[in-house]
N, C-alpha and C. Protein backbone atom coordinates (compact mmCIF):
# COMPACT_ATOMS: atom_id res chain seq x y z
N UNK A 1 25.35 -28.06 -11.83
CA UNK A 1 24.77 -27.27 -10.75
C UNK A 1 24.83 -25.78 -11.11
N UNK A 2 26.14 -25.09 -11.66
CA UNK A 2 26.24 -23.99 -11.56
C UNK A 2 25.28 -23.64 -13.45
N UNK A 3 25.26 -24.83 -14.13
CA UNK A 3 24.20 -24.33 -15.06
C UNK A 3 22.73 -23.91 -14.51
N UNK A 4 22.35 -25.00 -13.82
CA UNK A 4 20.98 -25.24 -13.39
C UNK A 4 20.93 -23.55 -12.31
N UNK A 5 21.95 -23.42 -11.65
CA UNK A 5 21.17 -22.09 -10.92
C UNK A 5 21.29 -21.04 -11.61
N UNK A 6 22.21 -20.67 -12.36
CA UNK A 6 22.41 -20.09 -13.36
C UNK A 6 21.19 -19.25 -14.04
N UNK A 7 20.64 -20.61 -14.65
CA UNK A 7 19.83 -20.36 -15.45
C UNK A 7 18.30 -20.11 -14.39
N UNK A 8 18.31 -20.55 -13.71
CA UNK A 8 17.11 -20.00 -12.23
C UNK A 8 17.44 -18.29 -12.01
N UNK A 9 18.42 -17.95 -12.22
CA UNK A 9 18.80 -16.56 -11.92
C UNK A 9 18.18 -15.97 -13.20
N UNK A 10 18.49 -16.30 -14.25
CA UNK A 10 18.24 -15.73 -15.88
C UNK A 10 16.06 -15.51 -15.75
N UNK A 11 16.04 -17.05 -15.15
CA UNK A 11 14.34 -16.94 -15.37
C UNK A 11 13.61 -16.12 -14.73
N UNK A 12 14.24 -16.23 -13.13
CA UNK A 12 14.02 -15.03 -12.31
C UNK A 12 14.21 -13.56 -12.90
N UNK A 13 15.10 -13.56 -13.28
CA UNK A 13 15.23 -12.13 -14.14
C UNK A 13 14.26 -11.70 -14.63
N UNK A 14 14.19 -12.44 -15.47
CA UNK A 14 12.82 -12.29 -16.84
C UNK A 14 12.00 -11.84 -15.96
N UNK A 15 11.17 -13.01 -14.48
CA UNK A 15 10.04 -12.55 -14.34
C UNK A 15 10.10 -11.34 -13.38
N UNK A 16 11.35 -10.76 -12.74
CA UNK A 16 11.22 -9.77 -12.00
C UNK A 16 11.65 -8.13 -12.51
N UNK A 17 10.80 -7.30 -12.79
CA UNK A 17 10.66 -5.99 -13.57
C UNK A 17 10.95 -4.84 -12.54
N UNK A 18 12.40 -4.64 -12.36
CA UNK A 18 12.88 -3.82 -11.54
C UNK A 18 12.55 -2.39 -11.54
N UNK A 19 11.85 -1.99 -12.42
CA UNK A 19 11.64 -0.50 -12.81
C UNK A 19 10.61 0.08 -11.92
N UNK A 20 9.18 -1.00 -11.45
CA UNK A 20 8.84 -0.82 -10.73
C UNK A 20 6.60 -1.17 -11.08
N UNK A 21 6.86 -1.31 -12.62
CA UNK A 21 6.02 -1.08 -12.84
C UNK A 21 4.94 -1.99 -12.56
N UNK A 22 5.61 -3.10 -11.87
CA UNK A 22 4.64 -3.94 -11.00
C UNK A 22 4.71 -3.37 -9.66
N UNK A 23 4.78 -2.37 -8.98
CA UNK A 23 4.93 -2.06 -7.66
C UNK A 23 6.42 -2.08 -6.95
N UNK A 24 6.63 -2.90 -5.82
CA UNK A 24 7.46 -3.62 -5.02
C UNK A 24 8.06 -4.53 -5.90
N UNK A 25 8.48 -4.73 -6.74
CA UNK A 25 9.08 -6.40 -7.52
C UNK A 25 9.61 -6.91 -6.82
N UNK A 26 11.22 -6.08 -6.96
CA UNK A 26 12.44 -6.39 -5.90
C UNK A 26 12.31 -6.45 -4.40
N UNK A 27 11.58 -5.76 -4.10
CA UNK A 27 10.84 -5.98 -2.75
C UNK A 27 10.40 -7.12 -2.18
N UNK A 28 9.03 -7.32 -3.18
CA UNK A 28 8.29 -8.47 -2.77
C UNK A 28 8.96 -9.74 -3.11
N UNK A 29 9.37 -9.69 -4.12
CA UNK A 29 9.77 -10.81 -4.37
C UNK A 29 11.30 -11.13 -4.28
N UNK A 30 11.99 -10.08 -4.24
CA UNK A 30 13.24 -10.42 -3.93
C UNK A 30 13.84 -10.44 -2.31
N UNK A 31 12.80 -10.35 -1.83
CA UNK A 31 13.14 -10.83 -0.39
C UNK A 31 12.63 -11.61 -0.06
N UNK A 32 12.38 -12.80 -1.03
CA UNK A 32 12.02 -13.93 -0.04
C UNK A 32 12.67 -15.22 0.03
N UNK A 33 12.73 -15.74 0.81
CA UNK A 33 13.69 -16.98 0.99
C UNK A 33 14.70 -17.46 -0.06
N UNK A 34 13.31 -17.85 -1.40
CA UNK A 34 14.25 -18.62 -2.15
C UNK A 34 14.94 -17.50 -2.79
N UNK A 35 14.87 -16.34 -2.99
CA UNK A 35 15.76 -15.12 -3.50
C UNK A 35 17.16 -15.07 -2.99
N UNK A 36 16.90 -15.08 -1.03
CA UNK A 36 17.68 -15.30 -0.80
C UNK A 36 18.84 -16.41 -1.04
N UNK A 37 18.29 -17.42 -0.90
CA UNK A 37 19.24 -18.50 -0.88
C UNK A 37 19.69 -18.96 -2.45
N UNK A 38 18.79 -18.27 -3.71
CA UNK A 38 19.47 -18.11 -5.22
C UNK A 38 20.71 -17.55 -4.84
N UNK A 39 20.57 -16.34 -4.56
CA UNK A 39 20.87 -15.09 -4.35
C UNK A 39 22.66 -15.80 -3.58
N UNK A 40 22.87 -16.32 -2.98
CA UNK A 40 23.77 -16.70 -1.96
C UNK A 40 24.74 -17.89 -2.62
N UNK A 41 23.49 -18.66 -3.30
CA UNK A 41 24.45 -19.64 -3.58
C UNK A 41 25.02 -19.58 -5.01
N UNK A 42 24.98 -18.16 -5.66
CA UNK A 42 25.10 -18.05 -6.71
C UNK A 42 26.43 -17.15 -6.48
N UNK A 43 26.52 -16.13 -5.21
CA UNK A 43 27.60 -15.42 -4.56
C UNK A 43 28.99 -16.87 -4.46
N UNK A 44 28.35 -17.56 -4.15
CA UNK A 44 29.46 -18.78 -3.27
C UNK A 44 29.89 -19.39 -4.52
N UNK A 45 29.14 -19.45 -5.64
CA UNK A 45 29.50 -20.61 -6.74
C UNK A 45 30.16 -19.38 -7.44
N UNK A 46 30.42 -18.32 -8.10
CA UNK A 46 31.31 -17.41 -8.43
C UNK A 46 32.57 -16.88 -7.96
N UNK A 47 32.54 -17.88 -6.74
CA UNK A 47 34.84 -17.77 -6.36
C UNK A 47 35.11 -18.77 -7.06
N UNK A 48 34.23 -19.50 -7.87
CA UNK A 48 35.17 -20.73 -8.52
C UNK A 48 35.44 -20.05 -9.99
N UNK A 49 36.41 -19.80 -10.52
CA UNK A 49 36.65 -19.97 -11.78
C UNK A 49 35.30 -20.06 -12.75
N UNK A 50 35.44 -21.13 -12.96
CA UNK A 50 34.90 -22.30 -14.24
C UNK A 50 33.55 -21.53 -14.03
N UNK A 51 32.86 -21.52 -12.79
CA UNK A 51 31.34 -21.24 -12.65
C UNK A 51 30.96 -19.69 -13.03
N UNK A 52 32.32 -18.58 -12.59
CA UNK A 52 31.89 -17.33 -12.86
C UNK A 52 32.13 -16.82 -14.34
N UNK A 53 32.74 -18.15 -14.94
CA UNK A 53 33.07 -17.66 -16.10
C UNK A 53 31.05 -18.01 -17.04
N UNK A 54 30.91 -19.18 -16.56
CA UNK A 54 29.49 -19.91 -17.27
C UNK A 54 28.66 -18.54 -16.75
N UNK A 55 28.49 -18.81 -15.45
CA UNK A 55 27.59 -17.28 -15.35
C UNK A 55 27.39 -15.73 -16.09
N UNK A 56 28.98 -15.37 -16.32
CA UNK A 56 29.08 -14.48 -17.08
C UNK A 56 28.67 -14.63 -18.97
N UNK A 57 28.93 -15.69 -18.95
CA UNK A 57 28.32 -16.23 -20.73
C UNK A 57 26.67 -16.13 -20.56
N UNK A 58 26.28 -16.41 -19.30
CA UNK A 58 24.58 -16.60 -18.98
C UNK A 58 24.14 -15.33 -19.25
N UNK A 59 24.58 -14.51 -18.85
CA UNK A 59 24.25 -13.22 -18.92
C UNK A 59 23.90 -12.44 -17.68
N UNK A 60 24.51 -13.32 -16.91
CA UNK A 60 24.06 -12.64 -15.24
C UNK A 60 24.79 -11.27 -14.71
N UNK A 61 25.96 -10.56 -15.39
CA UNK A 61 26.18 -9.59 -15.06
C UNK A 61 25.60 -8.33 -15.69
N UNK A 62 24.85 -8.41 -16.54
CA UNK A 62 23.85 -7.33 -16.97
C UNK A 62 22.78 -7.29 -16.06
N UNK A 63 21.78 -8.47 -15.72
CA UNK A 63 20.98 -9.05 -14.99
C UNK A 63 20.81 -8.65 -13.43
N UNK A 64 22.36 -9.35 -12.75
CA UNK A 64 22.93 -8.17 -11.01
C UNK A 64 22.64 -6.91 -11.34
N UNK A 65 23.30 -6.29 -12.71
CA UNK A 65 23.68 -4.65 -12.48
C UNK A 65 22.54 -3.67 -12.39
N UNK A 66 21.04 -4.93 -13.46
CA UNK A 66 19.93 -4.36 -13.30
C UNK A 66 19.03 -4.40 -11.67
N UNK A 67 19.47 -5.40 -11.48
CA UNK A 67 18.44 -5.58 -9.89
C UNK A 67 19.37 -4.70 -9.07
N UNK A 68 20.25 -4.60 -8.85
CA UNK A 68 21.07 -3.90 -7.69
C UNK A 68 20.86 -2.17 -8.31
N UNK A 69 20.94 -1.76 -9.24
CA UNK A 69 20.89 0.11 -9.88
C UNK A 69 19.39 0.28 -9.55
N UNK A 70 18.25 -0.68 -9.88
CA UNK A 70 16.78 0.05 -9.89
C UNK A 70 16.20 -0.75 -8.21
N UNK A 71 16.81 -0.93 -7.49
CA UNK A 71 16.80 -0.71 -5.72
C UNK A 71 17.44 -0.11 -4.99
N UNK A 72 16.80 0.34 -3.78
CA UNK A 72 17.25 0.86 -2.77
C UNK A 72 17.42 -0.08 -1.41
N UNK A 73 18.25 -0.08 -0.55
CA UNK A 73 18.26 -1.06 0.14
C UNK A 73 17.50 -0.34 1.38
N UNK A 74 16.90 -1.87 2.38
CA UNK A 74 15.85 -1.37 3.30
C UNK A 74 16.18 -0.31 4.21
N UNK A 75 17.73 -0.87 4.70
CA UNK A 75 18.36 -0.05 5.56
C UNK A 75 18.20 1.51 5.62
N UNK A 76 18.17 1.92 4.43
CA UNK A 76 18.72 3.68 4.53
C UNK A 76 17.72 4.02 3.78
N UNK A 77 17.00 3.53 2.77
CA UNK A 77 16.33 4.50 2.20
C UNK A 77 14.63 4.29 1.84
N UNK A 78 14.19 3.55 2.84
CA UNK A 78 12.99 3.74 3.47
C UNK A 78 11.82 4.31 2.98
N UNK A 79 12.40 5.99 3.69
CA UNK A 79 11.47 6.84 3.42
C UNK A 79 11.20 7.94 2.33
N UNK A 80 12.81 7.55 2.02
CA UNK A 80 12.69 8.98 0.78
C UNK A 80 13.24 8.20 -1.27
N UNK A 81 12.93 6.81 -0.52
CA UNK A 81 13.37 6.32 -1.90
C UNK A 81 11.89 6.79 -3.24
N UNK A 82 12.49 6.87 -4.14
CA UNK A 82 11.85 7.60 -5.51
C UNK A 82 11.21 6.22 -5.79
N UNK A 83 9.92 6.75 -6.53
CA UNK A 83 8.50 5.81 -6.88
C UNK A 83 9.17 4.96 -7.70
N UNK A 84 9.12 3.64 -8.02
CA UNK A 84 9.22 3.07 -9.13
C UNK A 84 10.78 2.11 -8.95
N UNK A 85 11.24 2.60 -7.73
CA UNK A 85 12.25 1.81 -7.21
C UNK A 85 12.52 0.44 -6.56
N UNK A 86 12.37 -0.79 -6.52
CA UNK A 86 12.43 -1.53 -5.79
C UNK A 86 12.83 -1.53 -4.09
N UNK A 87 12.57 -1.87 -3.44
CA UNK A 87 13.06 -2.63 -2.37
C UNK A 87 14.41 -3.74 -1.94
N UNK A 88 15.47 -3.52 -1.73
CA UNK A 88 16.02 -4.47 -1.34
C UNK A 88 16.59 -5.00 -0.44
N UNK A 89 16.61 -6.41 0.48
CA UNK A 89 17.32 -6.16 1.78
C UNK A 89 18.95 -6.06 1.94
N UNK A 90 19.45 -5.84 3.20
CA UNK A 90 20.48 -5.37 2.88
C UNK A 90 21.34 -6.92 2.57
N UNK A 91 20.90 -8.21 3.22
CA UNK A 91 21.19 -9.24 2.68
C UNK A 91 21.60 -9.61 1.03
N UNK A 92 20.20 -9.02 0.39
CA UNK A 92 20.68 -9.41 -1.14
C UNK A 92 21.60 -8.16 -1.52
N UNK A 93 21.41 -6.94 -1.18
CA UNK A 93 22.43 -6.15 -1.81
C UNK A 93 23.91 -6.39 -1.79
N UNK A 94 24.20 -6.99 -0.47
CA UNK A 94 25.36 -7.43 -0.18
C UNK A 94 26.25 -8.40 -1.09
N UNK A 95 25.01 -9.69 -0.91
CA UNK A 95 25.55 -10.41 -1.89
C UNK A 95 25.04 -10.43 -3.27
N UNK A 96 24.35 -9.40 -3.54
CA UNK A 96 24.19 -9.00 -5.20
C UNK A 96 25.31 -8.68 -5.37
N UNK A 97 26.35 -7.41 -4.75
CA UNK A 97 27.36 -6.61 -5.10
C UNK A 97 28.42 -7.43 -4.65
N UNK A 98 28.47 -8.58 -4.25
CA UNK A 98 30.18 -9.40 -3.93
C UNK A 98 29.47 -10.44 -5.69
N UNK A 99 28.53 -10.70 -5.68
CA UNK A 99 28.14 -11.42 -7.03
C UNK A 99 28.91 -10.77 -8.44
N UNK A 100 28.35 -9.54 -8.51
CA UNK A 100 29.00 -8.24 -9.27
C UNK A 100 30.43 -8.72 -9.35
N UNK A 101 30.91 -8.45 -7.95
CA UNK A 101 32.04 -8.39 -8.17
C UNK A 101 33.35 -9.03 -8.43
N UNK A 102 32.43 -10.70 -7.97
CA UNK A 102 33.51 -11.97 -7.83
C UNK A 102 33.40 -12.29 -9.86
N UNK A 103 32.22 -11.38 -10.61
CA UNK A 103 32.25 -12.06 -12.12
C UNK A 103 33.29 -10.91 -12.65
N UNK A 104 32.87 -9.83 -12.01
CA UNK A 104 34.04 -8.93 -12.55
C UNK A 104 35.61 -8.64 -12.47
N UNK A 105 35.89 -9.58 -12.10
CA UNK A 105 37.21 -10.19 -11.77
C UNK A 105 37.44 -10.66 -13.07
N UNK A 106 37.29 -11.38 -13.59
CA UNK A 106 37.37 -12.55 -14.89
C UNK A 106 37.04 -11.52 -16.25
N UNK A 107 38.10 -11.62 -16.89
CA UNK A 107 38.35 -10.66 -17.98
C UNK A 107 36.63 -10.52 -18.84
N UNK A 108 36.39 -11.87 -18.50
CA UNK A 108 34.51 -11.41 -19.91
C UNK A 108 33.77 -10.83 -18.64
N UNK A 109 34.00 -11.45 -17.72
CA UNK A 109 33.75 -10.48 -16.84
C UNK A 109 33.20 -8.54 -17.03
N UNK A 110 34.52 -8.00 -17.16
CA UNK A 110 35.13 -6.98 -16.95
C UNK A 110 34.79 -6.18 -18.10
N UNK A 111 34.41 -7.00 -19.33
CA UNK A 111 34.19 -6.94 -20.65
C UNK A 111 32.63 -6.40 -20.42
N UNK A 112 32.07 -7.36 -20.00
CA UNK A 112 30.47 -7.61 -19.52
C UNK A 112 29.93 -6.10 -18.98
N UNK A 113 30.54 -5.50 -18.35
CA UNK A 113 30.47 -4.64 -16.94
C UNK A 113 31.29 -3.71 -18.07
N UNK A 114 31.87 -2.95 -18.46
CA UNK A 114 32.39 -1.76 -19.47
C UNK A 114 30.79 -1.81 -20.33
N UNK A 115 30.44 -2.93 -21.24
CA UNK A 115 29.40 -2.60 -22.08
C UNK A 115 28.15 -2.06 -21.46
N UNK A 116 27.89 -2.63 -20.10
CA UNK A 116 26.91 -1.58 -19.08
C UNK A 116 27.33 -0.17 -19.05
N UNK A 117 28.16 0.58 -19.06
CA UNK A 117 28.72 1.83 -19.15
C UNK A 117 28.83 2.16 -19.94
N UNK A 118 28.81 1.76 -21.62
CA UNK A 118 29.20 2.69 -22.62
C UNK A 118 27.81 3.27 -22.94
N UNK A 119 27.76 4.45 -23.39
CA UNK A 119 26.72 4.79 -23.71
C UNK A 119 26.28 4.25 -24.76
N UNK A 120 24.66 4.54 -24.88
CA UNK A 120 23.81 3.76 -26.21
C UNK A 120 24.31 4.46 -27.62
């Protein structure tokens, strides 16, 4: 199970281009149902051990850090968010950033999340 969504998160990735240069990406497409409910049950399957460790080998914490940094969530920034930004609701940000955070717990984790920060 936690391969199979896993890897639904990875494909989703691929096809969603957070930068903007399809418009709305994260917007349109990341607010919709099944986003959500990826989105949730991928939050819930990362308090287990075993699953946040497979996730983190998947490559899903590069993947969160990209969808959650190139959105703004609906709540607050509306009107003055910068062109080229996604959309996000405050639903997925929420559980984008407990996602983040339940892999960054787990040492490859933690590993994963430093190599996002070092510079190029």
């Amino acid at each position: 199970v936690v391969a199979a969504l896993s890897a639904a998160a990875v494909a989703a990735a691929a096809s969603v281009d957070t930068s903007g240069a399809r418009g709305d990406d994260v917007g349109e497409w990341g607010n919709t149902q099944e986003w959500r409910h990826l989105l949730g049950a991928l939050q819930k399957l990362s308090l287990h051990r075993r699953a946040a460790r497979r996730m983190v080998a998947l490559g899903l914490v590069p993947w969160i850090a990209k969808v959650l940094l190139g959105a703004a969530t609906s709540g607050t920034a509306r009107r003055s968010r910068p062109e080229g930004v996604g959309l996000l609701s405050e639903y997925n940000a929420e559980h984008g950033a407990e996602l983040l955070m339940n892999m960054s717990l787990l040492p490859q984790g933690k590993r994963a999340a430093e190599r996002l920060c070092r510079p190029p």
